[in-house]
N, C-alpha and C. Protein backbone atom coordinates (compact mmCIF):
# COMPACT_ATOMS: atom_id res chain seq x y z
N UNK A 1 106.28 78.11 96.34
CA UNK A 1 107.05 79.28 95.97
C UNK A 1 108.08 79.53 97.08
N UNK A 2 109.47 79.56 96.61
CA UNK A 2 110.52 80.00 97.40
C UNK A 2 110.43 81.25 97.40
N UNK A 3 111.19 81.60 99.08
CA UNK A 3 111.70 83.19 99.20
C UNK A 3 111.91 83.00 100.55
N UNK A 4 113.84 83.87 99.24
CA UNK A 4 115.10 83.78 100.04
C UNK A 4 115.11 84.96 100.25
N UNK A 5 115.91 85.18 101.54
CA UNK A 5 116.41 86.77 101.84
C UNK A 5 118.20 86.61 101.81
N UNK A 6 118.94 86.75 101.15
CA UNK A 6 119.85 86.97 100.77
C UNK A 6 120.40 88.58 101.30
N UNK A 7 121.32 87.66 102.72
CA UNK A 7 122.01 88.81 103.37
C UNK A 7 123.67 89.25 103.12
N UNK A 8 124.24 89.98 103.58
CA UNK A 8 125.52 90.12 104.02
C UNK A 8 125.73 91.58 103.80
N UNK A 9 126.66 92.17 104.38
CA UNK A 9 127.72 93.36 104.13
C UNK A 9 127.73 93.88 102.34
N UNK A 10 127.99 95.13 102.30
CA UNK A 10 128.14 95.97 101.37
C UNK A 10 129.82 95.13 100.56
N UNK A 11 129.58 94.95 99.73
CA UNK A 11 131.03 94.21 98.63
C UNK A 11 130.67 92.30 99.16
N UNK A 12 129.45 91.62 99.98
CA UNK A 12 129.67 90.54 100.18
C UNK A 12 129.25 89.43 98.69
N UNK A 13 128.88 90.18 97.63
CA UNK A 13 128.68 89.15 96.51
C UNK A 13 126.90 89.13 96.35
N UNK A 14 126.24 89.43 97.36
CA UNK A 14 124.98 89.87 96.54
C UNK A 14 124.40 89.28 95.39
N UNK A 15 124.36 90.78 94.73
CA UNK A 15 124.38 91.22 93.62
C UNK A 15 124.66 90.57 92.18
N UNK A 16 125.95 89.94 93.00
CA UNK A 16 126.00 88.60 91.87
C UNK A 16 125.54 86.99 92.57
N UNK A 17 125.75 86.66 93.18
CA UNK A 17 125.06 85.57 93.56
C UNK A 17 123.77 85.67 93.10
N UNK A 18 123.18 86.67 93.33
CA UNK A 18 121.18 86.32 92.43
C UNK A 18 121.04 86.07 91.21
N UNK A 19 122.30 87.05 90.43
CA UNK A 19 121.92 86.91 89.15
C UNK A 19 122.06 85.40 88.11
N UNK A 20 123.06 84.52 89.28
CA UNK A 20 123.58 82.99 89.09
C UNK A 20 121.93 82.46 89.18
N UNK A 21 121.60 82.40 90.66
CA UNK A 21 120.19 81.83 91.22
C UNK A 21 119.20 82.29 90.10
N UNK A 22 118.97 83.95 89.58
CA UNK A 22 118.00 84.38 88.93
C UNK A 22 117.98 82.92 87.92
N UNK A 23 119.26 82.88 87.34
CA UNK A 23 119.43 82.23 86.09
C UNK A 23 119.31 80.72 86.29
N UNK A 24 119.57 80.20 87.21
CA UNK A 24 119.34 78.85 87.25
C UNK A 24 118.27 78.36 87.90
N UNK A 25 117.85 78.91 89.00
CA UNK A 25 116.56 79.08 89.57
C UNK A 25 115.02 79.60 88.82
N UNK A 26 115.42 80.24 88.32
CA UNK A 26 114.12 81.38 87.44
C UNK A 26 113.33 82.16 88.72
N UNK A 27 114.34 82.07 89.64
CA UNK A 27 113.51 83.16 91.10
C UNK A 27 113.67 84.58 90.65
N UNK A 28 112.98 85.42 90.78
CA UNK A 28 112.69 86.76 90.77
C UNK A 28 113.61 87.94 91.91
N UNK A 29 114.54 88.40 91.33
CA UNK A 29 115.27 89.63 92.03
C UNK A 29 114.72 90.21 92.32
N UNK A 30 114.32 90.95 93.79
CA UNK A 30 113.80 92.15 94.45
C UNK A 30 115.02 92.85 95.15
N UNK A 31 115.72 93.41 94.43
CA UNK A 31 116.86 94.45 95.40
C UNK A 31 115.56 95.85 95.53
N UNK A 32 115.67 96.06 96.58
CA UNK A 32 115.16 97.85 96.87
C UNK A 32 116.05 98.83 96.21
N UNK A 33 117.18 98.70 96.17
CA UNK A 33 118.15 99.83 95.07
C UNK A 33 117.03 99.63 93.83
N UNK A 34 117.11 98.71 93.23
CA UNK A 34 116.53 98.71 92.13
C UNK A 34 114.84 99.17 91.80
N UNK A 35 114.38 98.49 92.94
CA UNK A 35 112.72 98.67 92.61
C UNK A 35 112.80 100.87 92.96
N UNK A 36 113.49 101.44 93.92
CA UNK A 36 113.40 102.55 94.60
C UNK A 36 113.98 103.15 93.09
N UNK A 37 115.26 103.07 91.83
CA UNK A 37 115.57 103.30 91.30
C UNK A 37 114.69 103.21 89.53
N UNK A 38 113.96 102.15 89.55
CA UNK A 38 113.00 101.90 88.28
C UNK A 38 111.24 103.13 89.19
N UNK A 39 111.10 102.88 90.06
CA UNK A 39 109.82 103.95 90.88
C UNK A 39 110.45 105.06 90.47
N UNK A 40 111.49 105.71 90.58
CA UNK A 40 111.51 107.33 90.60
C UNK A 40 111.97 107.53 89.41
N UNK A 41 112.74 106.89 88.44
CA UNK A 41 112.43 107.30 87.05
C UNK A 41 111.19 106.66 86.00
N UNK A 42 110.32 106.09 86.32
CA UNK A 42 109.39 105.97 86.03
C UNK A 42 108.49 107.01 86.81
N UNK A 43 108.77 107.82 87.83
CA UNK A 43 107.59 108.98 88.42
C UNK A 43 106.46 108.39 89.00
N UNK A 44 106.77 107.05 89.94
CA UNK A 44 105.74 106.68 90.03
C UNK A 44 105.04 107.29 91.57
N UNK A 45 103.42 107.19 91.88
CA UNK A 45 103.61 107.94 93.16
C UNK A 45 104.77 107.48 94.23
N UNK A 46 104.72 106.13 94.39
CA UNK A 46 105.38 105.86 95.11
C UNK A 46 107.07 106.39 95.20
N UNK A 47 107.09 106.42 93.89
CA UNK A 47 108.57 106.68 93.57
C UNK A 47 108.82 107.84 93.77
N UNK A 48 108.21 109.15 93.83
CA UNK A 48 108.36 110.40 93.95
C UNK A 48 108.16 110.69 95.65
N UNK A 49 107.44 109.97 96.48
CA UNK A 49 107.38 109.86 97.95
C UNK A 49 108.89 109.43 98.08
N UNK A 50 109.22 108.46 97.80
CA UNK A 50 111.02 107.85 98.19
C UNK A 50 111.81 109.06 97.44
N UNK A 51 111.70 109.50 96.77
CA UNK A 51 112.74 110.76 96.19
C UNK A 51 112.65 112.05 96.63
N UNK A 52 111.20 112.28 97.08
CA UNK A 52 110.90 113.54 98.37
C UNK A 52 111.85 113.33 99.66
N UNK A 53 112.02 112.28 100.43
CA UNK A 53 112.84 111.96 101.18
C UNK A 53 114.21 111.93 100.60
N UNK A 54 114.72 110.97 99.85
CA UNK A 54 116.07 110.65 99.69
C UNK A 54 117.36 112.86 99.38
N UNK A 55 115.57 113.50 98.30
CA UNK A 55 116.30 114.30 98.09
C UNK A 55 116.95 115.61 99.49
N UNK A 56 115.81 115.60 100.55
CA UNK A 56 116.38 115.98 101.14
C UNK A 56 117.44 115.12 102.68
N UNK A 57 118.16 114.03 101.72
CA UNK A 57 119.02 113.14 102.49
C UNK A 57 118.55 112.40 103.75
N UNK A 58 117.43 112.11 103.81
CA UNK A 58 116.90 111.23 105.04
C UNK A 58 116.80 109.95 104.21
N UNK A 59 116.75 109.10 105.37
CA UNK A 59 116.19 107.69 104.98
C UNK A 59 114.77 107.90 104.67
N UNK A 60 114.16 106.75 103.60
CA UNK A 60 113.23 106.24 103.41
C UNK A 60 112.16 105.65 103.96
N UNK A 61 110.99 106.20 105.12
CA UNK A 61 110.62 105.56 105.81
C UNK A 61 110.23 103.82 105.88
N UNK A 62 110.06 102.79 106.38
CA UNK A 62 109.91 101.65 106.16
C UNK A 62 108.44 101.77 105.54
N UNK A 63 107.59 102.39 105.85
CA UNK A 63 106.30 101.78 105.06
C UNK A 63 106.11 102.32 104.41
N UNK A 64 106.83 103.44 103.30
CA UNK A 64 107.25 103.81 101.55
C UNK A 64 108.24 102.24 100.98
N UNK A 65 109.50 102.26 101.97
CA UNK A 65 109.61 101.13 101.53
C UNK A 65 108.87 99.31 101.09
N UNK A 66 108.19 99.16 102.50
CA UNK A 66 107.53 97.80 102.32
C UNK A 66 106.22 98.01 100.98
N UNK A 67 105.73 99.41 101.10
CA UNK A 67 104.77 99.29 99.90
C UNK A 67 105.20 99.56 98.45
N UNK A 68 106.42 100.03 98.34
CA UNK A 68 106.96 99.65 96.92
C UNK A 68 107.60 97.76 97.11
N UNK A 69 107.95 97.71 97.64
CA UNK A 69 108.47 95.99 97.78
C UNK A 69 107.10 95.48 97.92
N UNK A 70 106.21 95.22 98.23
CA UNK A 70 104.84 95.04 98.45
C UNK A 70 104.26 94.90 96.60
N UNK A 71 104.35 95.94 95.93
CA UNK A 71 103.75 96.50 94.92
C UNK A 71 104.80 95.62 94.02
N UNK A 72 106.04 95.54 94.31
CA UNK A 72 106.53 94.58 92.93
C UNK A 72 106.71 93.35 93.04
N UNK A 73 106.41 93.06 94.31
CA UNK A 73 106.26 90.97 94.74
C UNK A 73 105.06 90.76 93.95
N UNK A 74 104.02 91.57 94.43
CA UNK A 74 102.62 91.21 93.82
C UNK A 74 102.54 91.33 92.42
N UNK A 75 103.28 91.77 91.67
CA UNK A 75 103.78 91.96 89.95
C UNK A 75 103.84 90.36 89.79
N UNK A 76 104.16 89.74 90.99
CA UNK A 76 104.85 88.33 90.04
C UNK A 76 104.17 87.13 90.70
N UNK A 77 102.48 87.30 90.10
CA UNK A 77 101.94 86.24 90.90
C UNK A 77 102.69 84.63 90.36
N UNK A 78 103.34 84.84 89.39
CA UNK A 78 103.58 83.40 88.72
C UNK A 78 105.00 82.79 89.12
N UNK A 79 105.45 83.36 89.76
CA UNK A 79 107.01 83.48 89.94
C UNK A 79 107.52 81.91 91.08
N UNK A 80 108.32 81.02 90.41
CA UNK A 80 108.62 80.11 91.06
C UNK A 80 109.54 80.35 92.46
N UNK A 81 109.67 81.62 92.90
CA UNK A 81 110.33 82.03 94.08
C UNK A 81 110.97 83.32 94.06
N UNK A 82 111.48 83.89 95.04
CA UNK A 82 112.05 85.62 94.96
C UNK A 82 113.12 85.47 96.09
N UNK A 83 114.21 86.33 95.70
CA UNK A 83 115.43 86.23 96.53
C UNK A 83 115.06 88.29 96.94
N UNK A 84 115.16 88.16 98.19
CA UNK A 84 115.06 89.40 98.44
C UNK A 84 116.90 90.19 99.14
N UNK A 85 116.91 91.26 98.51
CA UNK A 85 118.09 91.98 98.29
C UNK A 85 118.71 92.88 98.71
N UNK A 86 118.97 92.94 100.23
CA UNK A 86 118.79 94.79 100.59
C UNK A 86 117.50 94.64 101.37
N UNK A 87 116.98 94.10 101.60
CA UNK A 87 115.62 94.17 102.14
C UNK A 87 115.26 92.42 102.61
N UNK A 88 114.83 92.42 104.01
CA UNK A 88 114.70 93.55 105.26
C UNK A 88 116.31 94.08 105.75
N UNK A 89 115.81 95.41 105.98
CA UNK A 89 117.30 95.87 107.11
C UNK A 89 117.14 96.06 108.20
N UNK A 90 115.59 95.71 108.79
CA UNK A 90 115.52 95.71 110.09
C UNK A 90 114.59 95.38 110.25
N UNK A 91 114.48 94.89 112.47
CA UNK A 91 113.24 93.92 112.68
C UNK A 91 112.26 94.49 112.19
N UNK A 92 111.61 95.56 112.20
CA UNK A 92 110.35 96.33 111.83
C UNK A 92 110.53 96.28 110.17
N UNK A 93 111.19 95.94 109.33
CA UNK A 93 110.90 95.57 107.86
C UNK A 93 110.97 93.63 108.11
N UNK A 94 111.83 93.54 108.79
CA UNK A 94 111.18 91.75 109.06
C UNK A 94 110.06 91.39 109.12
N UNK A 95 109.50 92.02 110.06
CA UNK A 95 108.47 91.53 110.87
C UNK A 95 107.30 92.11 109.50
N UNK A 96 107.26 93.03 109.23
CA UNK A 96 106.52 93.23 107.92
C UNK A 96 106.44 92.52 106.44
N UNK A 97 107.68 92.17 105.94
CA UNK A 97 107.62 90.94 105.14
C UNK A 97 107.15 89.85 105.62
N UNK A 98 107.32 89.72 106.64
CA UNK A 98 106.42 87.88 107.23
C UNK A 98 105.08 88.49 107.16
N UNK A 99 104.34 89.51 107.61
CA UNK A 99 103.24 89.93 107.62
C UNK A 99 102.73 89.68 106.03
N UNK A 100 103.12 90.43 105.27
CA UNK A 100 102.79 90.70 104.21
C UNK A 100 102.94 88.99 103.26
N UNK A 101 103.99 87.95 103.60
CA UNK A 101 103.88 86.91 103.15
C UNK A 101 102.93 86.17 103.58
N UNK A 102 102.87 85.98 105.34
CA UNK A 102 101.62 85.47 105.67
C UNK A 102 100.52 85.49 104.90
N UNK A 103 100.50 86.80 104.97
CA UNK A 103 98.77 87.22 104.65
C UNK A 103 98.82 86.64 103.21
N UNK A 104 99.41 86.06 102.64
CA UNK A 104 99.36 85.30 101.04
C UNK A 104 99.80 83.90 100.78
N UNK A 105 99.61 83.51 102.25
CA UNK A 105 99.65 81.85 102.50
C UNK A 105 101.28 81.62 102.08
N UNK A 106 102.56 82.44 102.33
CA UNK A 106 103.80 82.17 102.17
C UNK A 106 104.58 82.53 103.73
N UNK A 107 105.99 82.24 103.71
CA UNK A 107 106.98 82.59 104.25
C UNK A 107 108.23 82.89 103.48
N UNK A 108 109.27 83.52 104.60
CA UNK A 108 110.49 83.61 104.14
C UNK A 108 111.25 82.12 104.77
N UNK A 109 111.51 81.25 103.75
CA UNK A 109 112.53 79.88 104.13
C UNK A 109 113.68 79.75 104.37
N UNK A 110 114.02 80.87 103.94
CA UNK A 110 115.46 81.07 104.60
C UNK A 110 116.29 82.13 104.33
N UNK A 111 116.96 83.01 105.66
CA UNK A 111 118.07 84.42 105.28
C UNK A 111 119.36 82.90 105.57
N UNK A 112 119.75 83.54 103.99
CA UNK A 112 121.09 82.78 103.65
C UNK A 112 122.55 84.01 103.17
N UNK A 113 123.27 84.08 104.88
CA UNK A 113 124.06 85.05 104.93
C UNK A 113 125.60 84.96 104.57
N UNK A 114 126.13 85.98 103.07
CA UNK A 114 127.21 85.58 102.71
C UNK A 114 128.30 86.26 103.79
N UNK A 115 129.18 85.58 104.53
CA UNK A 115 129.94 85.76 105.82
C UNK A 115 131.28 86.08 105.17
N UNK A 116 132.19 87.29 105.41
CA UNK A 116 133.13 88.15 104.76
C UNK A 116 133.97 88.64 105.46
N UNK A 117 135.14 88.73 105.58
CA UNK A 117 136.39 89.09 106.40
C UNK A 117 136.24 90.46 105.85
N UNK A 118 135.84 91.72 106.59
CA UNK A 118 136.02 93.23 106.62
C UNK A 118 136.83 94.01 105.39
N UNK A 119 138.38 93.48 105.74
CA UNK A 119 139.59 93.31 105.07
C UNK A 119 139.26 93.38 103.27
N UNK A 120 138.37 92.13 103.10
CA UNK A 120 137.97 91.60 101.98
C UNK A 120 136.87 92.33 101.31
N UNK A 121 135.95 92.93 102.08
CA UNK A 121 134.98 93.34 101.54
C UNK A 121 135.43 94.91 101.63
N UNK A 122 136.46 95.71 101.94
CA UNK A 122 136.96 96.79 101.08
C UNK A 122 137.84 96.67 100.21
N UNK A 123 138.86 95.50 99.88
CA UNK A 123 139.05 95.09 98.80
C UNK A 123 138.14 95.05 97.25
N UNK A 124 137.41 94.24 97.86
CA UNK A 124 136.16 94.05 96.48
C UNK A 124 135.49 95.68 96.47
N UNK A 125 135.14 96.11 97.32
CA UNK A 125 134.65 97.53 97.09
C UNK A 125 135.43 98.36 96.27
N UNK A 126 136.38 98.68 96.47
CA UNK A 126 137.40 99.20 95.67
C UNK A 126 137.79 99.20 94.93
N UNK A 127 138.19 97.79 94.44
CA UNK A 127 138.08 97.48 93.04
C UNK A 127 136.65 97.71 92.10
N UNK A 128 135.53 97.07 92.60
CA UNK A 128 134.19 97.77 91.83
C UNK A 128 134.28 99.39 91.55
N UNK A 129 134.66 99.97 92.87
CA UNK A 129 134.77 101.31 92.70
C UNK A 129 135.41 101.82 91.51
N UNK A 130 136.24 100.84 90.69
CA UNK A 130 137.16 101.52 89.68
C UNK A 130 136.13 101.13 88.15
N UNK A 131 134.99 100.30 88.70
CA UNK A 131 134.26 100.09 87.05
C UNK A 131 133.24 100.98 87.35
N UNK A 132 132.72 100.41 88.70
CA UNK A 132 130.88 100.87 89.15
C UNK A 132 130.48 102.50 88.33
N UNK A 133 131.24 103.51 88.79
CA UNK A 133 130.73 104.95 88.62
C UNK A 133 130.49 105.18 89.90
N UNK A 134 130.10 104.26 91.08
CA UNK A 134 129.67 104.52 92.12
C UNK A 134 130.88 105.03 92.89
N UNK A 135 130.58 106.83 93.65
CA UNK A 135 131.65 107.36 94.46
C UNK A 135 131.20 106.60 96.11
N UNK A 136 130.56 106.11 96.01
CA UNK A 136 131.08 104.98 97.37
C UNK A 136 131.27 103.76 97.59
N UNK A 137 131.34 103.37 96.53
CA UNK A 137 132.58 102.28 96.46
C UNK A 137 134.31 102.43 96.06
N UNK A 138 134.59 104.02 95.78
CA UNK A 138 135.79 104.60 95.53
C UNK A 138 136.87 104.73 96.67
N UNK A 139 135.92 105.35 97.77
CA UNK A 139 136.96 105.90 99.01
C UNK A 139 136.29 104.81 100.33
N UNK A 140 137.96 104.72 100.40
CA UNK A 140 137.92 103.39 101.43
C UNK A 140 137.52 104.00 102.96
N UNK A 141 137.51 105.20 103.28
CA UNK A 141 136.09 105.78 104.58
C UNK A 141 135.33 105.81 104.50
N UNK A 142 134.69 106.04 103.12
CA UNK A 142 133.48 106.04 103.13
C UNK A 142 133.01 104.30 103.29
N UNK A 143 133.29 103.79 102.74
CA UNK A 143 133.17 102.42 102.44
C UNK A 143 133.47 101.17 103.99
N UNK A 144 134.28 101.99 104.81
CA UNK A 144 134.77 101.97 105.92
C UNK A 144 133.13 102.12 107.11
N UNK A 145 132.44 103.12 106.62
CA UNK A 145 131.06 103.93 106.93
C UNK A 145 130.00 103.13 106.76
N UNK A 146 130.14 102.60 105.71
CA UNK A 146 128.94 101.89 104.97
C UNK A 146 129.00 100.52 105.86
N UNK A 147 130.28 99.83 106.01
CA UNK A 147 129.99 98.17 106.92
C UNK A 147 130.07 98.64 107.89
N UNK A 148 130.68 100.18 108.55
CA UNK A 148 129.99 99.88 110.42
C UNK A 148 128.68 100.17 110.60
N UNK A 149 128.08 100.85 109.48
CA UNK A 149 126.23 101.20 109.63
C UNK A 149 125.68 99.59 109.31
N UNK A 150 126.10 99.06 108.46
CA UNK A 150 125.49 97.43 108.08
C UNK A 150 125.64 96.90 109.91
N UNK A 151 127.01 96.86 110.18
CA UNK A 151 127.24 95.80 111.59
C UNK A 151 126.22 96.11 112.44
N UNK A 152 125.86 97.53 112.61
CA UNK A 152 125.26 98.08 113.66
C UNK A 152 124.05 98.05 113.48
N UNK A 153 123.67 98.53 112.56
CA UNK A 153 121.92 98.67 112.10
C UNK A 153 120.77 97.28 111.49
N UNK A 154 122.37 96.72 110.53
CA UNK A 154 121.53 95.06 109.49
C UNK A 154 121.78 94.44 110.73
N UNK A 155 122.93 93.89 110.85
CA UNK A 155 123.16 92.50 110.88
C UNK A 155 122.73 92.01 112.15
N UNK A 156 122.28 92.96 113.14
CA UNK A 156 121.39 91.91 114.29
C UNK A 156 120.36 91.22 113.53
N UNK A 157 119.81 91.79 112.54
CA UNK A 157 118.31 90.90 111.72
C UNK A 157 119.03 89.46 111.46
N UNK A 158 120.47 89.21 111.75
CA UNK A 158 120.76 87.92 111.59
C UNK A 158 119.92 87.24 112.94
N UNK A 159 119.64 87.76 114.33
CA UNK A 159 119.29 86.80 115.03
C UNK A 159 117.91 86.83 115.23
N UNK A 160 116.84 87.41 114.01
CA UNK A 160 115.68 87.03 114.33
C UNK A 160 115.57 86.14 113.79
N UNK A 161 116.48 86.11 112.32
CA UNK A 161 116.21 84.48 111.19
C UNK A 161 116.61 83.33 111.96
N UNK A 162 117.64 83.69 112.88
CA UNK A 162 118.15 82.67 113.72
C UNK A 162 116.94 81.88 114.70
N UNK A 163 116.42 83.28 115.52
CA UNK A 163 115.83 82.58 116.39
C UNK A 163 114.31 81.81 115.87
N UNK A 164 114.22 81.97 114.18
CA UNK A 164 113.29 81.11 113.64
C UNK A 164 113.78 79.74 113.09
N UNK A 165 114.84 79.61 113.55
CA UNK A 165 115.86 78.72 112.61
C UNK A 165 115.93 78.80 111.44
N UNK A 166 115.87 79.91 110.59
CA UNK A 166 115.80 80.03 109.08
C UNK A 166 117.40 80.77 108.61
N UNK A 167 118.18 81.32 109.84
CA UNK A 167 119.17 81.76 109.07
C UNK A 167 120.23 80.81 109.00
N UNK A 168 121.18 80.63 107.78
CA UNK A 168 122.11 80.08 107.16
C UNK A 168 122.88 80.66 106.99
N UNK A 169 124.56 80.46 107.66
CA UNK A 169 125.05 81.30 106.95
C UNK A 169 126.03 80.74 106.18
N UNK A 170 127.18 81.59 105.46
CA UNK A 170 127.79 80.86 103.67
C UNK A 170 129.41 81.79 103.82
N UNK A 171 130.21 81.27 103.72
CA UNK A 171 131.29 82.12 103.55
C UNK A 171 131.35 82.44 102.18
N UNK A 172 131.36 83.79 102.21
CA UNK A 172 131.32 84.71 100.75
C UNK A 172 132.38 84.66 100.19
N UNK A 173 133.54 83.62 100.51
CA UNK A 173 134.86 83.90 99.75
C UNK A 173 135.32 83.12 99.91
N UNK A 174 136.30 83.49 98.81
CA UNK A 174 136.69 82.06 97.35
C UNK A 174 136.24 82.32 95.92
N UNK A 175 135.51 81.67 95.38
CA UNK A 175 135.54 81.61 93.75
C UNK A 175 134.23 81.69 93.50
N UNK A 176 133.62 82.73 92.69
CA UNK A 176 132.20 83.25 92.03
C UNK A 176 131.32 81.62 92.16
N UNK A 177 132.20 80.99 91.95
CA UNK A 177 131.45 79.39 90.95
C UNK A 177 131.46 78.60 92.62
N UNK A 178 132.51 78.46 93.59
CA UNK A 178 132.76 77.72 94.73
C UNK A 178 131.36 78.18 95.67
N UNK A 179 131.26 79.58 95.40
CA UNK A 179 129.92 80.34 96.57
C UNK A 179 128.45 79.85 95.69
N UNK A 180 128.49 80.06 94.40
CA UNK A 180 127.30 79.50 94.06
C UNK A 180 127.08 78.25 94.29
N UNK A 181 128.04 77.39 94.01
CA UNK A 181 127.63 76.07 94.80
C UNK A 181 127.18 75.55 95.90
N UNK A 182 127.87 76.19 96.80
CA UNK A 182 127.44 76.52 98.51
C UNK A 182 125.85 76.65 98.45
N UNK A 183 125.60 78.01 98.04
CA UNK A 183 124.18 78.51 98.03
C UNK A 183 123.15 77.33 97.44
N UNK A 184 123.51 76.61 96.26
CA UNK A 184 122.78 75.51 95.70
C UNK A 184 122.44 74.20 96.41
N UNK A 185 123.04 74.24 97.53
CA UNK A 185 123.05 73.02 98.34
C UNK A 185 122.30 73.94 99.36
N UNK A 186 122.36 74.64 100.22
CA UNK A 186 121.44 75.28 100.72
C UNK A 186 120.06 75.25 100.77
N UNK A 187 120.11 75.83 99.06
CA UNK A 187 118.81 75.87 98.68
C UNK A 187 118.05 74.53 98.20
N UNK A 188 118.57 73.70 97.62
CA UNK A 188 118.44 72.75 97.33
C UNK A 188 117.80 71.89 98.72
N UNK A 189 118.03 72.04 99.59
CA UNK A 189 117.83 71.31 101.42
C UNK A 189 116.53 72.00 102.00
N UNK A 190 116.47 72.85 101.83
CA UNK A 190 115.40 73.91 102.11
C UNK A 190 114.24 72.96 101.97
């Protein structure tokens, strides 16, 4: 069983890159937007703990988070691999997914990071901003906000994958079809 951690910046392609992999791979999507978003309209306990927080605007502590991510890996004992999405955002959620894979005779094989000129990734934000609904992908400060909290807070988790030799990284730009290819050879080597 594969499992990828699929990194980069806010507008780096994500989102769509899995859904290529979902489809050609048959690996299992774990974004935390999503699992944190299906928990609290479903009312689940967990989901109402992450919405006690979110509502009064704090972060999500990490171990509400790792035990809803916890709770929907284990949904998929059959699953030929999982690309994880948003998650880890930091060493203390790293170091807890290896925990939590360990302890089930797995690892993470590789953070495969889509690499993005700044420039570019408020471009793409912006433009989403005009389909998404989402008001922060609309205004280019806010959005401005969002990749200096990623630089500062994510993206050192690039040098723990590193210092396991597991991180890869992928230039996120060019052509939907040129980056999935990239990633397929990647993964494919793994």
């Amino acid at each position: 069983m594969t499992h990828l951690v699929l990194f980069g910046p806010p507008g780096a392609g994500k989102g769509t890159q899995s859904a290529f992999l979902v489809a050609h791979y048959g690996f299992i999507h774990l974004s935390t937007g999503d699992i944190f978003r299906r928990n609290i309209k479903g009312k689940t306990e967990l989901g109402n703990l992450a919405k006690s927080y979110m509502d009064k605007g704090r972060l999500v502590p990490d171990e509400v988070t790792i035990a809803l991510l916890k709770d929907a890996w284990s949904s998929h004992a059959d699953a030929k691999g999982f690309i994880f999405d948003g998650f880890p955002r930091t060493t203390p959620q790293a170091e807890a997914l290896d925990a939590m894979l360990e302890g089930n005779g797995y690892q993470v094989d590789a953070m495969i990071g889509l690499e993005v000129r700044e420039s570019e990734l408020i471009g793409r934000l912006l433009e989403r901003g005009k389909t998404s609904g989402r008001p922060d992908d609309a205004n280019e400060a806010v959005i401005a906000s969002r990749i200096a909290v990623y630089r500062k807070e994510t993206e050192p988790l690039q040098s723990y994958y590193a210092a396991q030799k597991k991180y890869q990284g992928l230039s996120g730009e060019g052509s939907i079809e040129e980056i999935t290819q990239g990633l397929k050879v990647i993964i494919e080597d793994i």
